[in-house]
Protein backbone atom coordinates (compact mmCIF):
# COMPACT_ATOMS: atom_id res chain seq x y z
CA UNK A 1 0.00 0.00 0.00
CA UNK A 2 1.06 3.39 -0.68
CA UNK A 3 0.91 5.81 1.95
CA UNK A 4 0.43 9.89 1.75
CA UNK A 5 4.06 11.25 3.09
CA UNK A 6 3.76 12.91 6.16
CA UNK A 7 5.28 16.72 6.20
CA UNK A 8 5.10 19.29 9.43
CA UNK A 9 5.94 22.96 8.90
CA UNK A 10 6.37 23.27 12.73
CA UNK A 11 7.04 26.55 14.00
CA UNK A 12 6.51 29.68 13.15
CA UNK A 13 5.82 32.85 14.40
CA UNK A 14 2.62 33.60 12.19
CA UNK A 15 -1.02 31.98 12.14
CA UNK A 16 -1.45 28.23 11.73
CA UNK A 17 -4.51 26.04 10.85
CA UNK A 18 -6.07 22.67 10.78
CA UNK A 19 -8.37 20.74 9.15
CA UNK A 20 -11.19 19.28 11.68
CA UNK A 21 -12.85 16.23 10.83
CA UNK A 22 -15.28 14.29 12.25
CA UNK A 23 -16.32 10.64 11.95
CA UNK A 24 -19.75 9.75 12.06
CA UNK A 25 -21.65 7.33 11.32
CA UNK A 26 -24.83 8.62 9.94
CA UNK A 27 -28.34 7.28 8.25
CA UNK A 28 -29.83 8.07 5.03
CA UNK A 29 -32.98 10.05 3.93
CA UNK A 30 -33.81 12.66 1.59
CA UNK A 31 -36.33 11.91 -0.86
CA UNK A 32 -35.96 12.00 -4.28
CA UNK A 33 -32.84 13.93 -6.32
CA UNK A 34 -33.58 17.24 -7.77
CA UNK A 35 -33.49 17.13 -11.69
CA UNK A 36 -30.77 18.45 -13.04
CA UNK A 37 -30.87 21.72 -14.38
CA UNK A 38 -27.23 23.38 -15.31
CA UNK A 39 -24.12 24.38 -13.45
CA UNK A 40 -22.66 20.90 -11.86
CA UNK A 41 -19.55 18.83 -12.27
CA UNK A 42 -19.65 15.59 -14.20
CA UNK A 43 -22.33 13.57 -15.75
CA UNK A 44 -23.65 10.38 -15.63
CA UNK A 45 -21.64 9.14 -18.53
CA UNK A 46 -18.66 10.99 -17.16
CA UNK A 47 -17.93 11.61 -13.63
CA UNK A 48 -15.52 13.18 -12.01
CA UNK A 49 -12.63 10.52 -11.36
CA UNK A 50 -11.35 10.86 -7.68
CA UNK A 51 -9.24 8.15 -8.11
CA UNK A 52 -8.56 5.59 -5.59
CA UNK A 53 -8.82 5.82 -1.98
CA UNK A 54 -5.85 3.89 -0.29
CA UNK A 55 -4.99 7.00 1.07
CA UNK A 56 -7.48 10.18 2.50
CA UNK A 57 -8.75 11.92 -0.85
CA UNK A 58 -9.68 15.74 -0.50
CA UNK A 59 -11.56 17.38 -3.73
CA UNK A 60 -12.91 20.82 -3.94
CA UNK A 61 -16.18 20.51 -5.60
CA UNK A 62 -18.84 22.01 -6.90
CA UNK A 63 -22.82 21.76 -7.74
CA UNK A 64 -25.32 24.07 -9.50
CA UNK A 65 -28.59 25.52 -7.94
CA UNK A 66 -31.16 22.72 -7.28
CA UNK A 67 -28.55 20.48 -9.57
CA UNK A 68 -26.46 17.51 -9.29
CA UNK A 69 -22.72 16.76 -9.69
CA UNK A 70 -21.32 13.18 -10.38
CA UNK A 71 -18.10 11.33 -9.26
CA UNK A 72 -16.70 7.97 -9.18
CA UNK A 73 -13.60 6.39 -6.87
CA UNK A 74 -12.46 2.89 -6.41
CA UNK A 75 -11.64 1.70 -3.17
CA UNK A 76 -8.03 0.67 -1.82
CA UNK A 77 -6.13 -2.71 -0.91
CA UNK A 78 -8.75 -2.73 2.25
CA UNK A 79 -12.18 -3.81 2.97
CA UNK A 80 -14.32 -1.81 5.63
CA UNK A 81 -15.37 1.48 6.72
CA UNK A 82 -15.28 4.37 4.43
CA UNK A 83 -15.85 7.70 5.28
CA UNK A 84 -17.49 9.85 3.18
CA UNK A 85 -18.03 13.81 4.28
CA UNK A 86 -19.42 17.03 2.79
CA UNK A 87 -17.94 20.33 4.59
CA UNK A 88 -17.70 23.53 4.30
CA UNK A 89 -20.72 23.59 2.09
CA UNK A 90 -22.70 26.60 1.16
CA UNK A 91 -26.75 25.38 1.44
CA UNK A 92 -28.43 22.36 2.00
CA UNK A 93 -26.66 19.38 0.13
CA UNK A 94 -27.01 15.74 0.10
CA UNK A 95 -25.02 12.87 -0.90
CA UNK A 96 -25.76 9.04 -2.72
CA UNK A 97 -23.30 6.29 -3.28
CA UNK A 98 -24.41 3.78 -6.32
CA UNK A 99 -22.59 0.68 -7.68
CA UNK A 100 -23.11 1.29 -11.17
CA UNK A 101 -22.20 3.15 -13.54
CA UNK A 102 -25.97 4.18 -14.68
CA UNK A 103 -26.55 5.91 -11.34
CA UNK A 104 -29.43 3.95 -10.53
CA UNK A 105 -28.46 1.14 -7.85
CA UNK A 106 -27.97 3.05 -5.02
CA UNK A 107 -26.27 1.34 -1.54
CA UNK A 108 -26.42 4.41 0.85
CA UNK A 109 -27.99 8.14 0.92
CA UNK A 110 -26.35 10.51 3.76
CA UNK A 111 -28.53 13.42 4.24
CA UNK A 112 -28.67 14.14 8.60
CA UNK A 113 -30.17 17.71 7.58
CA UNK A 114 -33.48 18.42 5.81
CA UNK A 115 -33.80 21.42 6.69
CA UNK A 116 -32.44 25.03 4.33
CA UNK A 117 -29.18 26.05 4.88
CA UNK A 118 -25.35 25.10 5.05
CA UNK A 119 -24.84 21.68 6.39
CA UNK A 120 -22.22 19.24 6.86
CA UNK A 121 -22.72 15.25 5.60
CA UNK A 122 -20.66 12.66 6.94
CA UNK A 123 -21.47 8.90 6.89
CA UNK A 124 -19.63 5.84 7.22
CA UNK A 125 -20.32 3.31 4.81
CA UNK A 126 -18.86 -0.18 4.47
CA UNK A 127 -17.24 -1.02 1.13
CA UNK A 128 -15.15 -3.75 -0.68
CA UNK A 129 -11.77 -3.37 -1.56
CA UNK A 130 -10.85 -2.97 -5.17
CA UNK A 131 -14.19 -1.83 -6.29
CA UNK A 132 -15.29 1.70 -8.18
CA UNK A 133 -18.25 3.50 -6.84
CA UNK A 134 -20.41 6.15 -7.66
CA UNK A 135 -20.64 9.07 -5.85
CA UNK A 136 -23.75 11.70 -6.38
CA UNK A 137 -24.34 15.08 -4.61
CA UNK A 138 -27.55 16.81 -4.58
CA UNK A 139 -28.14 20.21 -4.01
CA UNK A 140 -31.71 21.68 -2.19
CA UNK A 141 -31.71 25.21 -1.27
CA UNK A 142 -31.59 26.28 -5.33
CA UNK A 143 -27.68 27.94 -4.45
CA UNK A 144 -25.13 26.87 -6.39
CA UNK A 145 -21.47 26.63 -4.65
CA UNK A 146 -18.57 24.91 -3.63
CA UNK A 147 -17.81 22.03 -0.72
CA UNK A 148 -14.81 20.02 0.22
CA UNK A 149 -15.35 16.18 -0.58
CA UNK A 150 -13.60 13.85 1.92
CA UNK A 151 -12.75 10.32 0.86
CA UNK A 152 -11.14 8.51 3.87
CA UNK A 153 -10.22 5.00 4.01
CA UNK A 154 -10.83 2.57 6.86
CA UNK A 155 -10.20 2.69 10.70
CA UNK A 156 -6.70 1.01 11.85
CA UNK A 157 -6.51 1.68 15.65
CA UNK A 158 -3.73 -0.27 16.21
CA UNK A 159 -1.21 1.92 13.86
CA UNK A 160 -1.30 3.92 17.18
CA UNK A 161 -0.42 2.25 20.07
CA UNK A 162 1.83 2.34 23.21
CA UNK A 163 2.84 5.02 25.20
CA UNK A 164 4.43 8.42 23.51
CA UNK A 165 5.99 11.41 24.54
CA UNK A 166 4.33 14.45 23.87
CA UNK A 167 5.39 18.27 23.43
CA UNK A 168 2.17 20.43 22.98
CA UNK A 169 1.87 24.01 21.89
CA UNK A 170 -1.20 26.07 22.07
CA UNK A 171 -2.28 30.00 21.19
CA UNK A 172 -1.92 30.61 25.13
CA UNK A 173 2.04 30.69 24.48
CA UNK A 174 2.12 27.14 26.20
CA UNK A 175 4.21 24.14 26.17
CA UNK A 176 3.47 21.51 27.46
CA UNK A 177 5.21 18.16 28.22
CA UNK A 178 3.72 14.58 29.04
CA UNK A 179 3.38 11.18 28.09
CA UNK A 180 0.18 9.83 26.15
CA UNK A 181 -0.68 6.10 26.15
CA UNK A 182 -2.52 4.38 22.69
CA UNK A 183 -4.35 1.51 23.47
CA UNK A 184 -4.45 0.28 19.99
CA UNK A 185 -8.52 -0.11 19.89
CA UNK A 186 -9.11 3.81 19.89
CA UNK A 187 -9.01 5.12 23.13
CA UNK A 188 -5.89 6.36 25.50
CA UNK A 189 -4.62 8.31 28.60
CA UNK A 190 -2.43 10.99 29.09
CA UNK A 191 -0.28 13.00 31.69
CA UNK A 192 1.06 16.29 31.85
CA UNK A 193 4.18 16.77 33.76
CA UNK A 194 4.78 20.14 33.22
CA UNK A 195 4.71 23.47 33.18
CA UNK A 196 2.12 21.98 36.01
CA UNK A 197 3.53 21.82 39.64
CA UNK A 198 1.89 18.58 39.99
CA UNK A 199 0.95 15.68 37.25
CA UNK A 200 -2.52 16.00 35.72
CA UNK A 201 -4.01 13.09 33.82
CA UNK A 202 -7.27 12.15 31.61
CA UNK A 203 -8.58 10.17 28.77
CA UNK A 204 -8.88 10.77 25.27
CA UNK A 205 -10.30 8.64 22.25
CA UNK A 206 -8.82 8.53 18.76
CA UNK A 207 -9.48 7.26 15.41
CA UNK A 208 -5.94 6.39 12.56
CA UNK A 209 -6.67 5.50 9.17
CA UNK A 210 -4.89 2.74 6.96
CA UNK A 211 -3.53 5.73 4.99
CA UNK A 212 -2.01 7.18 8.81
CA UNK A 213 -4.25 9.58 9.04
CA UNK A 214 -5.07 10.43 13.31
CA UNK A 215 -7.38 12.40 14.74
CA UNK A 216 -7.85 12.56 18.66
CA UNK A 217 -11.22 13.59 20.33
CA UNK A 218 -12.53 14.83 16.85
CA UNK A 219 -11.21 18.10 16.62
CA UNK A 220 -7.06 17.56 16.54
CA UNK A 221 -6.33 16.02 13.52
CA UNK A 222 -2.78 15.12 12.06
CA UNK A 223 -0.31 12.09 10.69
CA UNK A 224 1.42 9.16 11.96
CA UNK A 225 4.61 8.42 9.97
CA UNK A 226 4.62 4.47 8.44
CA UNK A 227 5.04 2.83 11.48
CA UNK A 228 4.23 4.46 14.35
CA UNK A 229 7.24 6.14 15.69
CA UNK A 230 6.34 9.54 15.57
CA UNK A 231 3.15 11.54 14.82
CA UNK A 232 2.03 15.42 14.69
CA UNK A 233 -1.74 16.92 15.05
CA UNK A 234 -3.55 20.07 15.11
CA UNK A 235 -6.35 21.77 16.28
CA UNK A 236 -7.94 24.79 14.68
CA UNK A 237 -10.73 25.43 16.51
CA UNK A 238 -10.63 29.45 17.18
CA UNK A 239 -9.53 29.90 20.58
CA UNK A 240 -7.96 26.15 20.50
CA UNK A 241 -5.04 26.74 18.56
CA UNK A 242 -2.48 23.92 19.39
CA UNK A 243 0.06 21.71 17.87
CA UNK A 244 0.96 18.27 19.50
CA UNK A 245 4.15 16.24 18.43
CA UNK A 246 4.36 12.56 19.81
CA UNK A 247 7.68 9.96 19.92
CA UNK A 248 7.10 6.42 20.53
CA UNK A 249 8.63 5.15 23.59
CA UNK A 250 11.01 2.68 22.40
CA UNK A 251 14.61 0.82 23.68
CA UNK A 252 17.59 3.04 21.19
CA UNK A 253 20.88 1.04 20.09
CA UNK A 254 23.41 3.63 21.37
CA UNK A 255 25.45 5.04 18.38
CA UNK A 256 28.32 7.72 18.82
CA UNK A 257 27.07 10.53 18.02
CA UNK A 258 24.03 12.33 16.52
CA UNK A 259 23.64 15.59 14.29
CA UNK A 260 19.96 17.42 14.61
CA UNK A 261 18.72 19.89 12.14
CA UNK A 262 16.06 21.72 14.29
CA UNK A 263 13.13 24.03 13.90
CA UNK A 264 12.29 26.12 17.18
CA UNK A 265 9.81 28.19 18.10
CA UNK A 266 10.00 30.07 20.67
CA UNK A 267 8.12 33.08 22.86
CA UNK A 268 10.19 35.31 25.20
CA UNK A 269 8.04 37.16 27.81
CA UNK A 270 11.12 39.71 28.01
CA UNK A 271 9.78 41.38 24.67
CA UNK A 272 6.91 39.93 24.19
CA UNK A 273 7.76 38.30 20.48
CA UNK A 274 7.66 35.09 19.04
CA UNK A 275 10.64 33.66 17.66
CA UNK A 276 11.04 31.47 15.05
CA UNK A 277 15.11 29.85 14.80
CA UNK A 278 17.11 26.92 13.17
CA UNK A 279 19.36 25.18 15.51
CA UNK A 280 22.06 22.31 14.73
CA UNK A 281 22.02 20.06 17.69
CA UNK A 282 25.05 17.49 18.34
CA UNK A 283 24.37 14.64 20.74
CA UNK A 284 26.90 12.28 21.52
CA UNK A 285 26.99 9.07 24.01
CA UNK A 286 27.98 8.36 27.32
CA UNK A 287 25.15 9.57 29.06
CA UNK A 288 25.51 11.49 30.95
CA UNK A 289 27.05 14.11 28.93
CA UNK A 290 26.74 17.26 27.20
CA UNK A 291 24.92 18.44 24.14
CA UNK A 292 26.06 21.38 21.83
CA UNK A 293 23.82 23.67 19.90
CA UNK A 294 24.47 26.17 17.16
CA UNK A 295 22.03 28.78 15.89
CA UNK A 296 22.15 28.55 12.32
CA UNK A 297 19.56 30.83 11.56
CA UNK A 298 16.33 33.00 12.64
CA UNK A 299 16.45 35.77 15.32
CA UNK A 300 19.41 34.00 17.97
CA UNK A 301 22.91 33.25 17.26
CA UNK A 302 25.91 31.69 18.88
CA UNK A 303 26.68 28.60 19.89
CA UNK A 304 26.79 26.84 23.68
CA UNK A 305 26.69 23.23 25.60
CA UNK A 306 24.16 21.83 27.99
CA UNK A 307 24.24 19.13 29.87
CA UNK A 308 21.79 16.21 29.36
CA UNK A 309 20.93 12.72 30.54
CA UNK A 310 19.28 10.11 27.91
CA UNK A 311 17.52 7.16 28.80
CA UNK A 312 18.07 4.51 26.15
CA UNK A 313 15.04 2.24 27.86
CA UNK A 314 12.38 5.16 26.44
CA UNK A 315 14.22 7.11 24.13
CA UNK A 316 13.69 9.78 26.26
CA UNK A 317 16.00 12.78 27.00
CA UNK A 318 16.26 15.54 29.60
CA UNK A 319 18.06 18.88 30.30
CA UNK A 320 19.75 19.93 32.39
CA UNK A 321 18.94 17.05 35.23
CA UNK A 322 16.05 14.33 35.26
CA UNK A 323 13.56 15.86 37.36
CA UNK A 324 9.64 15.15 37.80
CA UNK A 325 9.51 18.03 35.79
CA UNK A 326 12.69 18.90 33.86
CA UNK A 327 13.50 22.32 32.74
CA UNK A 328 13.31 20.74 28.92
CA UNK A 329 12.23 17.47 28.01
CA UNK A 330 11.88 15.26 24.86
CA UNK A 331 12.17 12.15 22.48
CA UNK A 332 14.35 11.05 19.87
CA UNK A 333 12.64 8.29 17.39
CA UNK A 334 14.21 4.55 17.96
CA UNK A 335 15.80 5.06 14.59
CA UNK A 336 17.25 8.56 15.59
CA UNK A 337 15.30 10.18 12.81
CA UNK A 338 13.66 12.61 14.50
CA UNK A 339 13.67 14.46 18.25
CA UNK A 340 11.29 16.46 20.01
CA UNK A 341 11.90 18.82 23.13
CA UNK A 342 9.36 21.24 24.69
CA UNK A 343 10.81 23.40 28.17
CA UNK A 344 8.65 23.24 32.08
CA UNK A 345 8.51 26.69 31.73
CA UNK A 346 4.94 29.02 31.65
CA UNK A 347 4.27 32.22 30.27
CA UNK A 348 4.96 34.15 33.31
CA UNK A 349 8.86 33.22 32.94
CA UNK A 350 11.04 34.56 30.10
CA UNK A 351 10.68 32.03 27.72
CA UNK A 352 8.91 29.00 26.72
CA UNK A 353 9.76 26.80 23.60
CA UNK A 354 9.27 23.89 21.36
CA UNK A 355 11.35 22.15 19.36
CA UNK A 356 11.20 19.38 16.38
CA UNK A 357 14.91 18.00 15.12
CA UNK A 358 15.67 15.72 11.81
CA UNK A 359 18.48 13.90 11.52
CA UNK A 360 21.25 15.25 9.35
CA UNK A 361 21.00 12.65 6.35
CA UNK A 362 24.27 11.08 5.91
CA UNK A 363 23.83 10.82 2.18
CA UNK A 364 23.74 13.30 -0.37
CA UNK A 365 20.23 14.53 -1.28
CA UNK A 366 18.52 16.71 -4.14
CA UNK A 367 15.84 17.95 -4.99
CA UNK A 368 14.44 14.52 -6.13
CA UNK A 369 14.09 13.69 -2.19
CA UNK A 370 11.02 15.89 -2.29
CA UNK A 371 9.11 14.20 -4.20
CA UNK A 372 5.19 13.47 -3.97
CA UNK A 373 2.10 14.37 -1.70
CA UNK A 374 2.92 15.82 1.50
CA UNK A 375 0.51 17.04 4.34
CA UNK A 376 1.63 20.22 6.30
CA UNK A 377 0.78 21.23 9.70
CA UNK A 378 1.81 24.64 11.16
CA UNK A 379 1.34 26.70 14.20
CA UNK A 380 2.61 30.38 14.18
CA UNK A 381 1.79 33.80 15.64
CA UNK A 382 1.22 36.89 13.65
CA UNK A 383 2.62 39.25 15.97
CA UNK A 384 0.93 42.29 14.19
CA UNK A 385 2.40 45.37 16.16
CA UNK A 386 3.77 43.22 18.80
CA UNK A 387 0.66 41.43 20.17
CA UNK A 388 0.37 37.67 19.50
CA UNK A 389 -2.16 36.12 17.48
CA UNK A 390 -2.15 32.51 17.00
CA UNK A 391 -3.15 30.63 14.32
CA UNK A 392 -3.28 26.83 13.35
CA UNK A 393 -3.59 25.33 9.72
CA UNK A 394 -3.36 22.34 7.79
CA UNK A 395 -2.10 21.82 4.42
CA UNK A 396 -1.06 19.72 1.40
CA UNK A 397 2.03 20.26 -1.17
CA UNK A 398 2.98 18.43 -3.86
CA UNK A 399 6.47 18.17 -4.89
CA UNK A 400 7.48 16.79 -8.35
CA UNK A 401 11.05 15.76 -7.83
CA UNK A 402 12.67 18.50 -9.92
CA UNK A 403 12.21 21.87 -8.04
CA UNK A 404 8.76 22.57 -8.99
CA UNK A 405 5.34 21.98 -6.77
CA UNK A 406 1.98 23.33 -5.55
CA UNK A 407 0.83 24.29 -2.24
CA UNK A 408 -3.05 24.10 -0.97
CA UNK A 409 -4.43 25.29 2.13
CA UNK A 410 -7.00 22.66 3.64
CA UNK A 411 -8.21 24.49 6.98
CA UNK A 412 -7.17 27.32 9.14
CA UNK A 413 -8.12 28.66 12.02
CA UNK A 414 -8.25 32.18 10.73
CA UNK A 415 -8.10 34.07 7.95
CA UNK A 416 -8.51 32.99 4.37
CA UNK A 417 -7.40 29.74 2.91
CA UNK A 418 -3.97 30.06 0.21
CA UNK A 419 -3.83 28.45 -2.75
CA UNK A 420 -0.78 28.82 -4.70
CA UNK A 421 -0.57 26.54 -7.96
CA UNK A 422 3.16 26.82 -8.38
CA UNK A 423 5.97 26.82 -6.37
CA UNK A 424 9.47 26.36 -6.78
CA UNK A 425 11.56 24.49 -4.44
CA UNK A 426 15.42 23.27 -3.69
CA UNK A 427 17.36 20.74 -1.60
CA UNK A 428 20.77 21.33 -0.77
CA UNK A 429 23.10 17.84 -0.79
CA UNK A 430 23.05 18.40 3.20
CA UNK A 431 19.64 18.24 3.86
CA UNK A 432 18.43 21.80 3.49
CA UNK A 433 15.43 22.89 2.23
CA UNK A 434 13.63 26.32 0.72
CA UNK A 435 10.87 26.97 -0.94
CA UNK A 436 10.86 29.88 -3.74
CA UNK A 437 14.00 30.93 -3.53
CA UNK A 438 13.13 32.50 -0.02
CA UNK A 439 16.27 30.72 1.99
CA UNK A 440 16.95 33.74 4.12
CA UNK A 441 13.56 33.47 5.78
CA UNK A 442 11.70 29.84 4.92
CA UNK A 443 14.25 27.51 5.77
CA UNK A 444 14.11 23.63 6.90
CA UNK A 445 15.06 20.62 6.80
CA UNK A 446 14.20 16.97 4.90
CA UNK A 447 15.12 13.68 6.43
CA UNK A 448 16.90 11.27 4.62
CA UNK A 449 14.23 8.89 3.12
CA UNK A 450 12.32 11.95 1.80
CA UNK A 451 9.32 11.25 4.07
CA UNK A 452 9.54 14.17 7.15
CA UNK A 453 10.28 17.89 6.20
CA UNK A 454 10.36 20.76 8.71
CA UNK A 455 9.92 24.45 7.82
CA UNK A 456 10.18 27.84 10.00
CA UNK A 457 9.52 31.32 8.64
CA UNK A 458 10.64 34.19 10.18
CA UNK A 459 10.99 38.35 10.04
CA UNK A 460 14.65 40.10 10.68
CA UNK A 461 14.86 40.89 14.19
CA UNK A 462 13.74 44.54 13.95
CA UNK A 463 10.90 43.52 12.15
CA UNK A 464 8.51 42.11 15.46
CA UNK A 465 5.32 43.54 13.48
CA UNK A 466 5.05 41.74 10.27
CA UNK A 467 4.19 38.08 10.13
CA UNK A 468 6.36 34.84 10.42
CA UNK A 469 5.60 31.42 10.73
């Protein structure tokens, strides 16, 4: 099976967004289909081809005034439950699914509002591998306009499962740091160590895909990388702003030494700014020992040490000592690919951070390492005229291999969605990454198989007004 690649811009010091999706499982209704009158997508002898669904499909579509538009999609390499979902609609719509190619042998109708006006329509509906379907959507409230059409493949609980570290950032200029436990069937627990004098715990349910998708308690939705060891979500509720990174717990074979490429963002309480920055981080066995860290770019520079202790049992790593609640804590990946570290501090101190680090690749790389879908998830903080404004999105680019791409915006917490149907891109033979050209201020990082990029944005340091991210 072929899986989506999985692709975080991290930090950032402008708005971020993210896609929230819900899985329901809904009944069907809704009478018979308006009759066609003009102003729709597809036909009945030619639909729209969404091609096939082994990993989440997202279409922006369209329908006429009291009209119908047709589609067809064939199902992946697994039987189950498929979810289907109408958003960000603009009147009353309805959808059928058919097995034929005629239209006329229909299997399920999802329509959970009758009544005038914008609606969303999600239903799960079992399916057989390998097979095309028919998709028609009905419009009601004579209005013509757009939706987003949501193909997701079936439920795979146990792609997430055993206990993570977390780092979690939110629009309150938060991090927090914890552990979160997968039980493999869809539900969990969690605690947060810190910035909380004491440990607070809870529950939490979650739903992963075959194609890696995750989403926990329906609003926070993000990827797991192919196999488990690492996974990023979102949340773009307004007011709910947050980005969560997770490591899988996991027993490390010790090497000598380790080179990070990391994004960091960053707010200082001092002058009240976000800050976005590229470190290089060198980690190097016994444990335990020190760490050195160079800023390579963004709104710090220098260089320093700091000590560390790593504990090869968990993967898990802490600065300066291991504490109940360590001044920074984190992960590293058990194949060293990627680390995470988020500080104990709070707001009220001078400065609390996140960080996500990629391994330096120890090959040479191009720009054919880029090469594919990706889906993007960023958190940053306008900072107009010195007063932070979160926001949260969720995006996809595709990258073709040779230094050209496109970039979509899927959801966002504020603002309006970007769309920008070219882009130029380049990878240096160390790793680095840019996208159009802009290396002085959009700078990251790819790993070395090409699945995991990292991004930060940022303004020159006498800039604190404009946006960054």
């Amino acid at each position: 099976m072929r899986y989506i690649r999985s692709a975080m811009v991290v930090f950032s010091v402008v708005a971020v967004v993210s896609l929230v999706v819900f899985v329901v499982s809904c009944g069907g209704g809704g009478g018979t289909p308006p009759t066609p009158v003009s102003g729709s997508e597809g036909s009945i002898a030619s639909p729209v081809n969404l091609g096939t669904v082994s990993t989440t499909v997202t279409y922006l579509g369209k329908v006429g005034a009291y009209d119908t538009s047709y589609y067809r999609f064939t199902t992946g390499s697994t039987s189950g439950s498929y979810d289907i979902g109408l958003t960000n609609t603009k009147s009353d719509l309805s959808w059928a699914l058919f097995t034929d190619s005629g239209f006329n042998l229909s299997i399920y109708d999802c329509d959970n509002n009758v009544s005038p006006g914008a609606n969303n329509e999600t239903c799960s509906v079992m399916l057989t591998a390998g097979t095309t379907y028919y998709l028609a959507v009905d419009e009601w409230d004579t209005i013509a306009g757009t939706y987003t059409l949501s193909l997701m493949p079936p439920v795979d609980n146990s792609r997430a499962s055993g206990t993570y570290s977390f780092v979690l950032m939110n629009g309150a200029m938060k991090v927090m740091i914890g552990t979160a436990t997968f039980d493999g069937s869809g539900n969990g627990t969690y605690t947060v160590t810190s910035p909380l004098s004491s440990a607070q715990t809870g529950t939490f349910s979650y739903v992963a895909k075959v194609d890696n998708s995750l989403i926990i308690d329906g609003t926070s939705v993000g990827s797991l990388r192919n196999g488990g060891s690492f996974f990023t979500v979102v949340d773009v509720l307004a007011g709910e702003e947050q980005m969560m990174l997770g490591v899988k717990q996991s027993t490390l074979v010790t090497d000598v030494s380790t080179t990070y490429i990391s994004g960091q963002f960053s707010y200082d309480a001092n002058l009240n700014i976000a800050e976005a920055n590229i470190i290089q981080i060198n980690t190097a066995t016994p444990s335990p020992g020190n760490l050195t860290f160079s800023a390579l770019a963004g709104l710090i520079t220098g260089t320093g040490t700091a000590p560390y202790t790593f504990d090869p049992t968990k993967g898990t790593i802490s600065l300066p000592t291991p504490t109940t609640a360590a001044d920074t804590f984190g992960a590293i990946t058990s194949d060293r690919q990627l680390m995470i570290l988020g500080d104990g501090e709070t707001v009220s101190t001078p400065e609390v951070l996140g960080l996500v680090g990629l391994k330096q690749p120890g090959v040479a790389m191009s720009n054919a390492s880029l090469n594919g879908t990706y889906l993007l998830y960023n958190i940053a903080d306008e900072n107009a005229g010195g007063n932070p404004f979160y926001v949260t999105s969720r995006a996809r680019a595709t990258f073709d291999g040779a230094g050209h791409g496109t970039f979509t915006e899927l959801a966002k917490s504020s603002g309006t969605l970007v769309s920008k149907p070219s882009i130029t891109y380049a990878v240096t033979a160390n790793g680095g990454f840019s996208i159009n050209g802009n290396g002085a201020s959009e700078l990251g990082t790819v790993i070395q198989d090409g699945s995991v990029f990292s991004m930060v944005y940022f303004d020159p340091v006498a800039n604190y007004g404009s946006s960054a991210n």
